[in-house]
Protein backbone atom coordinates (compact mmCIF):
# COMPACT_ATOMS: atom_id res chain seq x y z
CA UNK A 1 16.83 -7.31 10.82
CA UNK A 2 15.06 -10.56 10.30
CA UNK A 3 15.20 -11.12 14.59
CA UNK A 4 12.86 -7.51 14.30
CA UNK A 5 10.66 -9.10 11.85
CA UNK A 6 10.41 -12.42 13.62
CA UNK A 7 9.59 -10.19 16.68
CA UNK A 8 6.90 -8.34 15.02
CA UNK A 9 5.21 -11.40 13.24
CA UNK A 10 5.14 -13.76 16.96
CA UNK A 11 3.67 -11.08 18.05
CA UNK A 12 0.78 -10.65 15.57
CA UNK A 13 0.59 -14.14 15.59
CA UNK A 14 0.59 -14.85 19.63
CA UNK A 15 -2.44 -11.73 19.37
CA UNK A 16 -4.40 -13.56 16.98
CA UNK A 17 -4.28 -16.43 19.24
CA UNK A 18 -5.48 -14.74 22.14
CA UNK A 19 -7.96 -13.06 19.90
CA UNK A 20 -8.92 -16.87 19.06
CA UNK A 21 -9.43 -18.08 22.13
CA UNK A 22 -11.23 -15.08 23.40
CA UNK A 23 -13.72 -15.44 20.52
CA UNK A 24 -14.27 -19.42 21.14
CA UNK A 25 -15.94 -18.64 25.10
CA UNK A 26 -17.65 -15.63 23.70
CA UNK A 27 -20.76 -15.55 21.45
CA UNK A 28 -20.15 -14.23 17.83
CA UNK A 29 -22.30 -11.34 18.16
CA UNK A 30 -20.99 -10.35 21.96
CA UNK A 31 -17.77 -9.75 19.48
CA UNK A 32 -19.13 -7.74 17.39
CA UNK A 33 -19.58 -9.86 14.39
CA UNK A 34 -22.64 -8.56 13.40
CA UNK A 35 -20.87 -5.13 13.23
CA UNK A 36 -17.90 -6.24 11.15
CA UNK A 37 -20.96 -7.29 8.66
CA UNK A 38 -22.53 -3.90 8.55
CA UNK A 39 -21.13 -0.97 6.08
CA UNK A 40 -19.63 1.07 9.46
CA UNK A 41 -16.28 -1.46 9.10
CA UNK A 42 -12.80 -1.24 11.35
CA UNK A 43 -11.76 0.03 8.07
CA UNK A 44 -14.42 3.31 8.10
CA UNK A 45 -14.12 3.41 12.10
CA UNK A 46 -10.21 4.34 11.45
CA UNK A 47 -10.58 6.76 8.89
CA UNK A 48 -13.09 8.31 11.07
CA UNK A 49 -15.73 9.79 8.76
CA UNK A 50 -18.61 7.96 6.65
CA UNK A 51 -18.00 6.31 3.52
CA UNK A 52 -18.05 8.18 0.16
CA UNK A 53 -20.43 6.97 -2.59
CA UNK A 54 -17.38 6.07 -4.63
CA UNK A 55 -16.28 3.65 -1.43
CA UNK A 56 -19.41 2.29 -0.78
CA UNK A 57 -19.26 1.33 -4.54
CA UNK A 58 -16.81 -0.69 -3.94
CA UNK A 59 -16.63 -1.69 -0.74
CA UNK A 60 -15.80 -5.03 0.29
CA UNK A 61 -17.99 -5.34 3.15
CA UNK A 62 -21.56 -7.59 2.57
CA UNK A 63 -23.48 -4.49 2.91
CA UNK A 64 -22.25 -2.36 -0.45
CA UNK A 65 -24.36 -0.79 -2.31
CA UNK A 66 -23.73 -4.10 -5.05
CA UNK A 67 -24.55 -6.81 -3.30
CA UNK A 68 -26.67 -5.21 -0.08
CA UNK A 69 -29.61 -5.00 -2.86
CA UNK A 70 -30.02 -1.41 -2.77
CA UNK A 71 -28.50 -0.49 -5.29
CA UNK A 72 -30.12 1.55 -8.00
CA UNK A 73 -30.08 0.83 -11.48
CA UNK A 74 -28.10 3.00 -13.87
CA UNK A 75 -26.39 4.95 -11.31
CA UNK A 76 -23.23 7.10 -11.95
CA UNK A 77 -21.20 8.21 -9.34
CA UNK A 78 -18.33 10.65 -9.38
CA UNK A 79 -16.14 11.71 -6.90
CA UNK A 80 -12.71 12.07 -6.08
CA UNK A 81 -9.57 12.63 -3.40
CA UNK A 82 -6.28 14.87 -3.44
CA UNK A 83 -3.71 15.82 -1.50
CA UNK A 84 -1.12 19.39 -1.24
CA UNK A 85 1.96 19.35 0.12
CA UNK A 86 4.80 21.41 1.68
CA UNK A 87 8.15 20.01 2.91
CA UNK A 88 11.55 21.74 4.74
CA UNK A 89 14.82 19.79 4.48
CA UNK A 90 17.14 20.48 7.37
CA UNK A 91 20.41 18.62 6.28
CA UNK A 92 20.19 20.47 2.68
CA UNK A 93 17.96 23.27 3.48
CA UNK A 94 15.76 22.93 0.52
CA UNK A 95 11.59 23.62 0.21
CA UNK A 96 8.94 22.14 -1.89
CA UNK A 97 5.59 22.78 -2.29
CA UNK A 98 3.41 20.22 -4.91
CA UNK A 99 0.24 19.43 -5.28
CA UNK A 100 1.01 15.76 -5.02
CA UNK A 101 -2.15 14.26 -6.31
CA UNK A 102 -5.35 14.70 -7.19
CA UNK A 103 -7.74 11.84 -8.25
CA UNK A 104 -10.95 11.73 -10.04
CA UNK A 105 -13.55 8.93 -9.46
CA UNK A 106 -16.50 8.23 -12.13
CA UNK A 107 -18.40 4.55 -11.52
CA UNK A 108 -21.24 3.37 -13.01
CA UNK A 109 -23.88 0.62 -11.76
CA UNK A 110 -25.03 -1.10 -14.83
CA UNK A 111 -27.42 -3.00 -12.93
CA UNK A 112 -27.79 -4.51 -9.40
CA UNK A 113 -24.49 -7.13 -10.00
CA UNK A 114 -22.54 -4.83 -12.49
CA UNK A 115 -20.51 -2.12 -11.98
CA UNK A 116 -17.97 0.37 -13.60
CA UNK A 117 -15.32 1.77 -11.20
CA UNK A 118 -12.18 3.83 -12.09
CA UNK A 119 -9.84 6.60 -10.97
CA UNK A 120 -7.86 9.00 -13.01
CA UNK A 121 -4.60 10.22 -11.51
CA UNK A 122 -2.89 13.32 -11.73
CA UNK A 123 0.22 13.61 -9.68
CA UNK A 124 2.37 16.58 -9.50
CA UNK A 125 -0.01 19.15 -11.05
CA UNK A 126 1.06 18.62 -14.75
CA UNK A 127 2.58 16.91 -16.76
CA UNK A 128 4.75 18.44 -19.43
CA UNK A 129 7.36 17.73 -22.98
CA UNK A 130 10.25 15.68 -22.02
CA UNK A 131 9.33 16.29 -18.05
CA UNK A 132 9.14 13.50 -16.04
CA UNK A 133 8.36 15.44 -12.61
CA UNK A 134 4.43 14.97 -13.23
CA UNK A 135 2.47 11.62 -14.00
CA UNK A 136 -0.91 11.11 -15.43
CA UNK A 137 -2.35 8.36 -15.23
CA UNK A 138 -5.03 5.67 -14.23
CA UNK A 139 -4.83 4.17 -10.97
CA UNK A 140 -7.67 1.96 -11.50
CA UNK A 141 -10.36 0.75 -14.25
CA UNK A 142 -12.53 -2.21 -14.07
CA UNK A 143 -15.41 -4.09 -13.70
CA UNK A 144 -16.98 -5.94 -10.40
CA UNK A 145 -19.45 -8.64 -11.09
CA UNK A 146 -21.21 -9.33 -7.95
CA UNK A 147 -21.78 -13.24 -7.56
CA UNK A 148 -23.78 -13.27 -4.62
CA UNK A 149 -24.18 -11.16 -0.70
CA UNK A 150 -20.83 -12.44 -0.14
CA UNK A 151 -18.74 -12.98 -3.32
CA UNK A 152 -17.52 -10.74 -5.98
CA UNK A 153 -14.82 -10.76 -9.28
CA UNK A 154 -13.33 -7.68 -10.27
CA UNK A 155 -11.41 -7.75 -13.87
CA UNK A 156 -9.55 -5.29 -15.60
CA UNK A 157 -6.92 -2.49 -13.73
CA UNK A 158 -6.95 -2.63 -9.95
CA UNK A 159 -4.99 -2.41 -6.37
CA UNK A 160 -4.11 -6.01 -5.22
CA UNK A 161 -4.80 -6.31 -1.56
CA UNK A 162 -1.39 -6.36 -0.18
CA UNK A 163 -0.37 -4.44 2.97
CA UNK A 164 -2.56 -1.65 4.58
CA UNK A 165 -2.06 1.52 2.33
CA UNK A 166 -2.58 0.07 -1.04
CA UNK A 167 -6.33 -0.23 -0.74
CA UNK A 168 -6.56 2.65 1.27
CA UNK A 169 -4.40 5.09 0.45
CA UNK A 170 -7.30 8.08 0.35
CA UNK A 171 -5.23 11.24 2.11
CA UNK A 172 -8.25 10.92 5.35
CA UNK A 173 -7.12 7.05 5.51
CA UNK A 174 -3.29 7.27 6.77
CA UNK A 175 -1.75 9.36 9.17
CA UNK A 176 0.89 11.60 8.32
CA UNK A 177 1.72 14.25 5.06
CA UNK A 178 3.48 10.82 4.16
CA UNK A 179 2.08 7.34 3.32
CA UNK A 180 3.92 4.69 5.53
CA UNK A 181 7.40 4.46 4.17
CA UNK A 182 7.46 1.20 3.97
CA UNK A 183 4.38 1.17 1.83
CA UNK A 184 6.09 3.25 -0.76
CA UNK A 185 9.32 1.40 -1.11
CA UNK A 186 8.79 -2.19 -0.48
CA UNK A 187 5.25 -2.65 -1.14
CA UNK A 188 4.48 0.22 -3.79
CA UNK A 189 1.59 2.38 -2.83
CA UNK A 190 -0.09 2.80 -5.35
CA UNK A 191 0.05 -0.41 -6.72
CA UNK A 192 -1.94 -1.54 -9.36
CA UNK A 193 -2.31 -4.33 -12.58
CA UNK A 194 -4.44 -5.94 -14.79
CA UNK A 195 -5.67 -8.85 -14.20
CA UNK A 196 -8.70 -10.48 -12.49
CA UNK A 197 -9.23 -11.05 -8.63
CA UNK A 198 -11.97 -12.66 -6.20
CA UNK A 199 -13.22 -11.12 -3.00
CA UNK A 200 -15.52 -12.68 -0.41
CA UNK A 201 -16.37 -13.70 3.01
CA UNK A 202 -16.99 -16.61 5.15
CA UNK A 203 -20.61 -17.46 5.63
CA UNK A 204 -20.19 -17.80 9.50
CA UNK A 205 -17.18 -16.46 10.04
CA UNK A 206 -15.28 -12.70 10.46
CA UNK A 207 -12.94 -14.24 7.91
CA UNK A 208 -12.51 -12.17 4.30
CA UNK A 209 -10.26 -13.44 1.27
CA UNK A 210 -8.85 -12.37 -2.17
CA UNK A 211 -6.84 -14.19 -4.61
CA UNK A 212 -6.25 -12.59 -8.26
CA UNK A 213 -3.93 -13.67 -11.05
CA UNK A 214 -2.49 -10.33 -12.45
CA UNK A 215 0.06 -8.91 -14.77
CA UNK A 216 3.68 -9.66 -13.49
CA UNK A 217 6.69 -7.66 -12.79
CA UNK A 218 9.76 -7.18 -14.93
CA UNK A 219 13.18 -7.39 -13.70
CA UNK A 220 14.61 -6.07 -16.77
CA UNK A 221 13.03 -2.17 -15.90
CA UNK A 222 14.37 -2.77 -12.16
CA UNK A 223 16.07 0.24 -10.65
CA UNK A 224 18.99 0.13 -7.71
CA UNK A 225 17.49 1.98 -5.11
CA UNK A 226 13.73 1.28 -5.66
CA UNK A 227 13.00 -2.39 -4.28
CA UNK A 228 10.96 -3.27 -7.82
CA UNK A 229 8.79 -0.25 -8.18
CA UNK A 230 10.48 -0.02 -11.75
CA UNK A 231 9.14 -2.56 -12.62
CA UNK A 232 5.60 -2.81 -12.41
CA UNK A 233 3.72 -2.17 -15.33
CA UNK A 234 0.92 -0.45 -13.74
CA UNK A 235 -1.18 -1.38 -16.78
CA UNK A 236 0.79 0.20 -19.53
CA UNK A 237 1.79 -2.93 -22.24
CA UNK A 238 2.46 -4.92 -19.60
CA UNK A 239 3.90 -8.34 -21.10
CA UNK A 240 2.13 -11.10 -21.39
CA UNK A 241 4.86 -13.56 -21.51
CA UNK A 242 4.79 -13.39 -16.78
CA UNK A 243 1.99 -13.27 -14.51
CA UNK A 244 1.58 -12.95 -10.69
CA UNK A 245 -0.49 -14.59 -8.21
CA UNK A 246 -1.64 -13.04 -5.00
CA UNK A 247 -4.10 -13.61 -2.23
CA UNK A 248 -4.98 -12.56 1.70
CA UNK A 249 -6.80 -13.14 4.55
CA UNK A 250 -8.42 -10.89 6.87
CA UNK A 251 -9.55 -11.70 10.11
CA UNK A 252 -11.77 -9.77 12.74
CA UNK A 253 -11.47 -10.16 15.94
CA UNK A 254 -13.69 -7.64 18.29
CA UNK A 255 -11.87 -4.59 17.48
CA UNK A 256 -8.86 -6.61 15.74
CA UNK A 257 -8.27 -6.86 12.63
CA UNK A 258 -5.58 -9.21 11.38
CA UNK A 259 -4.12 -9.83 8.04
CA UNK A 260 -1.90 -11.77 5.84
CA UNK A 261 -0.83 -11.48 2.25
CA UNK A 262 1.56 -12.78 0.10
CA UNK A 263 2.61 -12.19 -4.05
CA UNK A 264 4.32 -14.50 -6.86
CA UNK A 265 5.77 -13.32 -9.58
CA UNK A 266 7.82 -14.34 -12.75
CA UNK A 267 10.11 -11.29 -13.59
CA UNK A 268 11.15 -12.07 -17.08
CA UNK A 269 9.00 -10.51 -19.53
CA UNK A 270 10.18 -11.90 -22.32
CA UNK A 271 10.14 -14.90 -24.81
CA UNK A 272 12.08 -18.02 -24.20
CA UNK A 273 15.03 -17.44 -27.23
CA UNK A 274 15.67 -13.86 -25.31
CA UNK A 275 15.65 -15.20 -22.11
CA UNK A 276 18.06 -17.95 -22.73
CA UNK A 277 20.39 -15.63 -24.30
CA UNK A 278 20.23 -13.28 -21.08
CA UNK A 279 20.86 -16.33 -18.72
CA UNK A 280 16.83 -16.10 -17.29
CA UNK A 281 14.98 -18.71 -16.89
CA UNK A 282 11.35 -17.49 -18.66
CA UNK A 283 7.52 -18.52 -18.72
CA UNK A 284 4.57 -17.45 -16.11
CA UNK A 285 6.64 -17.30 -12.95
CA UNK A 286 10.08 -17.81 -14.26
CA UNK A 287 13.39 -15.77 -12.48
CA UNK A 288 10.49 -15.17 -9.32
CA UNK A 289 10.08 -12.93 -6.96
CA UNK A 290 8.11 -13.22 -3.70
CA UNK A 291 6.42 -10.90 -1.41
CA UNK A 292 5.19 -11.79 2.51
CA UNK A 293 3.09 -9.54 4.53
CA UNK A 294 1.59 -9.26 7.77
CA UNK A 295 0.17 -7.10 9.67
CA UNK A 296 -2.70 -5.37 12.79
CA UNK A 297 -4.96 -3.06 13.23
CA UNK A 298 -6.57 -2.15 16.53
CA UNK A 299 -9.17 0.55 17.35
CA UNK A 300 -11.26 2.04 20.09
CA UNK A 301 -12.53 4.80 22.29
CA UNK A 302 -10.57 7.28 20.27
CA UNK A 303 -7.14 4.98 20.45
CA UNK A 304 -5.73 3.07 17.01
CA UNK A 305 -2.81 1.55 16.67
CA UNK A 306 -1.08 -0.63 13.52
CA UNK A 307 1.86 -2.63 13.01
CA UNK A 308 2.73 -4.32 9.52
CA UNK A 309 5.83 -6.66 8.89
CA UNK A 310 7.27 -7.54 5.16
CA UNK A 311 9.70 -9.57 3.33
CA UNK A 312 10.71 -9.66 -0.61
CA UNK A 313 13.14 -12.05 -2.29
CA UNK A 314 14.53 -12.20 -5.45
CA UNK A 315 16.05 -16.04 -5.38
CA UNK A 316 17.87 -15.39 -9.16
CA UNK A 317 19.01 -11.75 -8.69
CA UNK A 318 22.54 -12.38 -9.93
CA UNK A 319 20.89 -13.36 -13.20
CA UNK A 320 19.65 -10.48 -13.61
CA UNK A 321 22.54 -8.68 -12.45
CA UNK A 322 24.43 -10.63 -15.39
CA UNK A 323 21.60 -9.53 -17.68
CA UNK A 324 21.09 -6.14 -17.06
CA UNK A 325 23.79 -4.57 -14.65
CA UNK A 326 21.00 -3.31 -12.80
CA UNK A 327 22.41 -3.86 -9.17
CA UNK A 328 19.20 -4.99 -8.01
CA UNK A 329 18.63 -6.45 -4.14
CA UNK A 330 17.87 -10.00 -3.38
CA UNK A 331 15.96 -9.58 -0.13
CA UNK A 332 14.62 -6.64 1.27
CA UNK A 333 12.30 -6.20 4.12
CA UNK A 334 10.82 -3.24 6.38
CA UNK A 335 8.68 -3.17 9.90
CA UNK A 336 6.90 -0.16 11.24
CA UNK A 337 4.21 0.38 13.99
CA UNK A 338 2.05 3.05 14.47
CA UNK A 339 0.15 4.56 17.91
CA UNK A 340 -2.37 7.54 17.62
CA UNK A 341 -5.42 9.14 19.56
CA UNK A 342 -8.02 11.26 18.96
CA UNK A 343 -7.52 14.25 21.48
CA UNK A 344 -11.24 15.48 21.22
CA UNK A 345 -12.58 11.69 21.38
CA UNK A 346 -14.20 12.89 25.17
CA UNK A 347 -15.30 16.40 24.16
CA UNK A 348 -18.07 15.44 22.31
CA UNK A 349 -17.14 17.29 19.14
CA UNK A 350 -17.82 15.97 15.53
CA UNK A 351 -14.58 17.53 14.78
CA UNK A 352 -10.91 15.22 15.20
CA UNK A 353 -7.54 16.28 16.57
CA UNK A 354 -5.46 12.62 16.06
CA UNK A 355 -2.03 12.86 17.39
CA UNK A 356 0.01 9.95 16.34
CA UNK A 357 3.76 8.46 16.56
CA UNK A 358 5.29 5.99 13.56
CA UNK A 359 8.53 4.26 13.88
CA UNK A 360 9.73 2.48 10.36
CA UNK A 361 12.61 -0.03 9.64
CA UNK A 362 13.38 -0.65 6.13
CA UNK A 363 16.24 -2.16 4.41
CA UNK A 364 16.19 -2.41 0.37
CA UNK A 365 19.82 -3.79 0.56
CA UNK A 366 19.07 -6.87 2.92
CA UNK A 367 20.96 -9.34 1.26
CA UNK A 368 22.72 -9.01 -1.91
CA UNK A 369 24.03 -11.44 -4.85
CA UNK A 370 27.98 -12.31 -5.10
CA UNK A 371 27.92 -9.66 -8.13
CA UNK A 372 26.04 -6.60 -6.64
CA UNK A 373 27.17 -3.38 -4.67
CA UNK A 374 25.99 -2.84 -1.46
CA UNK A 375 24.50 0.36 -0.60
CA UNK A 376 23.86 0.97 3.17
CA UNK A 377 22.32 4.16 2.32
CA UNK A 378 19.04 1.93 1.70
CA UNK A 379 18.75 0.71 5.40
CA UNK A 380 16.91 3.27 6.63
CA UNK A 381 15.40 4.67 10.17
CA UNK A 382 12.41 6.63 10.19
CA UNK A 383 10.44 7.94 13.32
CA UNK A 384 7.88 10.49 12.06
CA UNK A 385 5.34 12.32 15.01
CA UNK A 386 2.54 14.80 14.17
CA UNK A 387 -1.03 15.91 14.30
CA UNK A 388 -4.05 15.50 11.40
CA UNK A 389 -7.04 17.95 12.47
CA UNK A 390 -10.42 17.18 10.72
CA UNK A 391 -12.90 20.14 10.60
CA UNK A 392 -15.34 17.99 8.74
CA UNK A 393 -15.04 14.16 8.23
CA UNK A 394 -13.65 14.50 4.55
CA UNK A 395 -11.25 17.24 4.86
CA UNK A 396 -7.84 17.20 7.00
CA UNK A 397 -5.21 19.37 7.88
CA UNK A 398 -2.08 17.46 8.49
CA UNK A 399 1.39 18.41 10.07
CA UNK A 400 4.52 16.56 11.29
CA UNK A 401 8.32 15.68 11.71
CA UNK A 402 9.96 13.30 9.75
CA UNK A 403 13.41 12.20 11.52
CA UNK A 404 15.18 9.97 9.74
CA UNK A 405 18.94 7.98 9.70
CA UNK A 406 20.58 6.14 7.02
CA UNK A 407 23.69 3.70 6.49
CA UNK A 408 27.23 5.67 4.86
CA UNK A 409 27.25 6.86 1.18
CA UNK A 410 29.37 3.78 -0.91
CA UNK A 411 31.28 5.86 -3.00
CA UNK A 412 31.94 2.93 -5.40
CA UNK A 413 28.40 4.08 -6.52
CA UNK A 414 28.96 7.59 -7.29
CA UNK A 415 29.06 7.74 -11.07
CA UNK A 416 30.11 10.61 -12.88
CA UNK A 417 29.68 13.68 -9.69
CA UNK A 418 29.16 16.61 -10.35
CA UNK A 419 32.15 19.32 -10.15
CA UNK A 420 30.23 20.59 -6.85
CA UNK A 421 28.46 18.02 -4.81
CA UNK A 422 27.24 17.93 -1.05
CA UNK A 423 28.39 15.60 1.69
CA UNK A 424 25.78 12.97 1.94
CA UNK A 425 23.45 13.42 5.02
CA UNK A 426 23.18 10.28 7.42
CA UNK A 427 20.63 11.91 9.83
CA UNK A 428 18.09 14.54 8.85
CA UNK A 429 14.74 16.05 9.65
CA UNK A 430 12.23 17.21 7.47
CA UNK A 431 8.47 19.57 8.62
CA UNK A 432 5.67 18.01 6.54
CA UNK A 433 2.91 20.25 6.21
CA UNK A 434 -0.31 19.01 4.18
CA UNK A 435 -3.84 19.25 3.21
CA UNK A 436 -6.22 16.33 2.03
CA UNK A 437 -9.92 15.73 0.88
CA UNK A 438 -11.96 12.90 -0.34
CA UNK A 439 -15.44 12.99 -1.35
């Protein structure tokens, strides 16, 4: 697994440098620099439709509506995204429908440098007593203070730039009924903490960076099976006693766009008396865990294509093992790359037909510690083909086949079965069908 990664981040890296040297016998604006400046971004080019008002609020590009110096004092802006569902099981022959999310967006402008944003989550459809099928909650809430054209600080509850999905996870932004599987179980999508970031760009340069000091994660709430989803706080009494750094660059290159990110963080949550009685080793980044990400974008004349590379370690995960009896991983990684076209690029219609193909490697069982089970269920195959149709920018249609093949079932981990159970599945197919807005 870590020869496919290599292989995936040479060859991001071997692109760049052609990118590099391209861009050193041509002048900036030949390449397009002036366009990476302007509001129309690689990242609006992809999604294919103009930015909302809540987006442009927020955008990171020189041009928003903060720092471009058009922006209109006292302004409130709502808006919002969602996304229905239906999905057929082969192997077990099971059907779902679910309204999977749906977002609201209110910002304010407070004046030309301040600004309000936040977005209230309901996944599921409802939320109910003592049912944990539904989730309400809020995916983001803060402030951005703009500094200056280039510069900005956001503080309060927000998405760390890490991966591709996280800060673009609107429905009309990814291809598929599915986010990127990768991006759900080894870099959660939607991820989000408190804590306080800053965004900019280089001066004379396609070059944009982030770095942000935010709420850690806690290995004590880590589940076998989810990478360390479980234990992200995602704003709700997160401790205090752990933080996380993170931080990324973006570069543009014509119609390139490269990136690297990486995250920190201490994973025990607690004080130092607790800790040392659980065998942890405790304060800001103490028991860590680290996250490395890279990844590509390309797009033009109706082609895109994306490819995104990541590793996670957890250097102390037999401590926490010893602590918890959690069975938690101690490296994980995951690969995928992604090809799709717009089939009525040359008609000259305002309407989209984007076929597209995704293949996805991901193991959450890389590497385990001396006292953990290994579960080759979690290394995982996915190839997933289909269509997204846009009758207007903001609204799309989506459909597609999910085919996907997993490691054996280690029966060591089958805890109290039930009287009837099925025969696990290694290969199975599933029909995504799906519908998604933003606005």
């Amino acid at each position: 697994m870590l020869n496919r990664i290599c292989i995936v981040l040479w060859a991001i890296i071997i692109t760049s440098c052609i990118g590099q040297q391209v861009m050193a016998q041509t002048d900036s604006s030949s390449l397009g620099y002036k366009k990476y400046r302007d509001s129309s971004s690689l990242k609006e080019k992809q999604a294919g439709y103009s930015a909302t008002p809540a987006q442009k609020m927020i955008s990171s590009s020189g041009e928003d509506l903060l720092s471009g110096g058009n922006a209109k004092v006292a302004q409130t802006v709502i808006s919002g995204y969602g996304e229905a569902t239906y999905q057929h099981d082969f192997a077990y022959k099971n059907s779902a429908f679910n309204l999977a999310r749906a977002v609201l967006f209110v910002g304010h402008q407070f004046t030309s440098k301040i600004a309000f944003f936040s977005e209230l989550e309901v996944e599921s459809a409802k939320v109910e007593g003592g049912d944990s099928k539904g989730e309400i909650g809020m995916e983001q809430a803060y402030i951005k203070f703009s500094l200056n054209p280039r510069q900005y600080i956001v503080a309060g509850l927000f998405t760390p730039r890490i991966g591709i999905t996280n800060e673009n996870h609107l429905p009309v932004n990814f291809n598929g009924t599915e986010r990127p599987l990768v991006e759900q179980l080894i870099i959660p999508t939607t991820w989000r903490e408190i804590g306080v970031g800053f965004y900019g760009q280089a001066a004379t340069l396609p070059l944009s960076y982030s770095a942000a000091i935010v709420s850690g994660v806690s290995s004590e709430n880590m589940v076998h099976g989810s990478g360390f989803t479980g234990g992200l706080s995602d704003g709700q009494l997160a401790s205090g006693n752990n933080l996380a750094l993170t931080a990324s660059l973006r570069y543009f290159v014509g119609d390139f766009q490269f990136q690297v990110s990486g995250y920190m963080s201490g994973t025990t949550g607690m004080g130092n008396y607790q800790a040392d009685s659980l065998g942890l080793a405790s304060g800001p980044f103490g028991t860590p865990l680290y996250l490395g990400e890279a990844d590509v974008q390309y797009n033009k004349g109706g082609f895109s294509a994306k490819a995104l590379g990541t590793y996670v370690t957890m250097p102390d995960a037999s401590k926490v093992n010893n602590a918890f009896a959690s069975n938690v991983f101690k490296t994980m990684n995951g690969i995928y790359g992604e090809l799709s076209y717009d089939l009525l690029h040359n008609t000259g219609s305002h309407q989209q037909l984007i076929g597209f193909g995704r293949y996805e490697y991901l193991n959450l069982n890389d590497e385990i510690p001396s006292n953990g089970i290994k579960d080759p269920t979690l290394k995982q195959v996915h190839i997933v083909t289909g269509l997204n149709y846009f009758p207007i920018p903001n609204v799309v249609i989506k459909a597609d086949v999910r085919i996907t093949h997993t490691g054996p079932q280690n029966k060591n981990l089958i805890i109290n079965p039930p009287s009837v159970m099925q025969a696990y599945q290694q290969n199975n197919q599933f029909l995504n069908i799906g519908i998604g807005y933003a606005f």
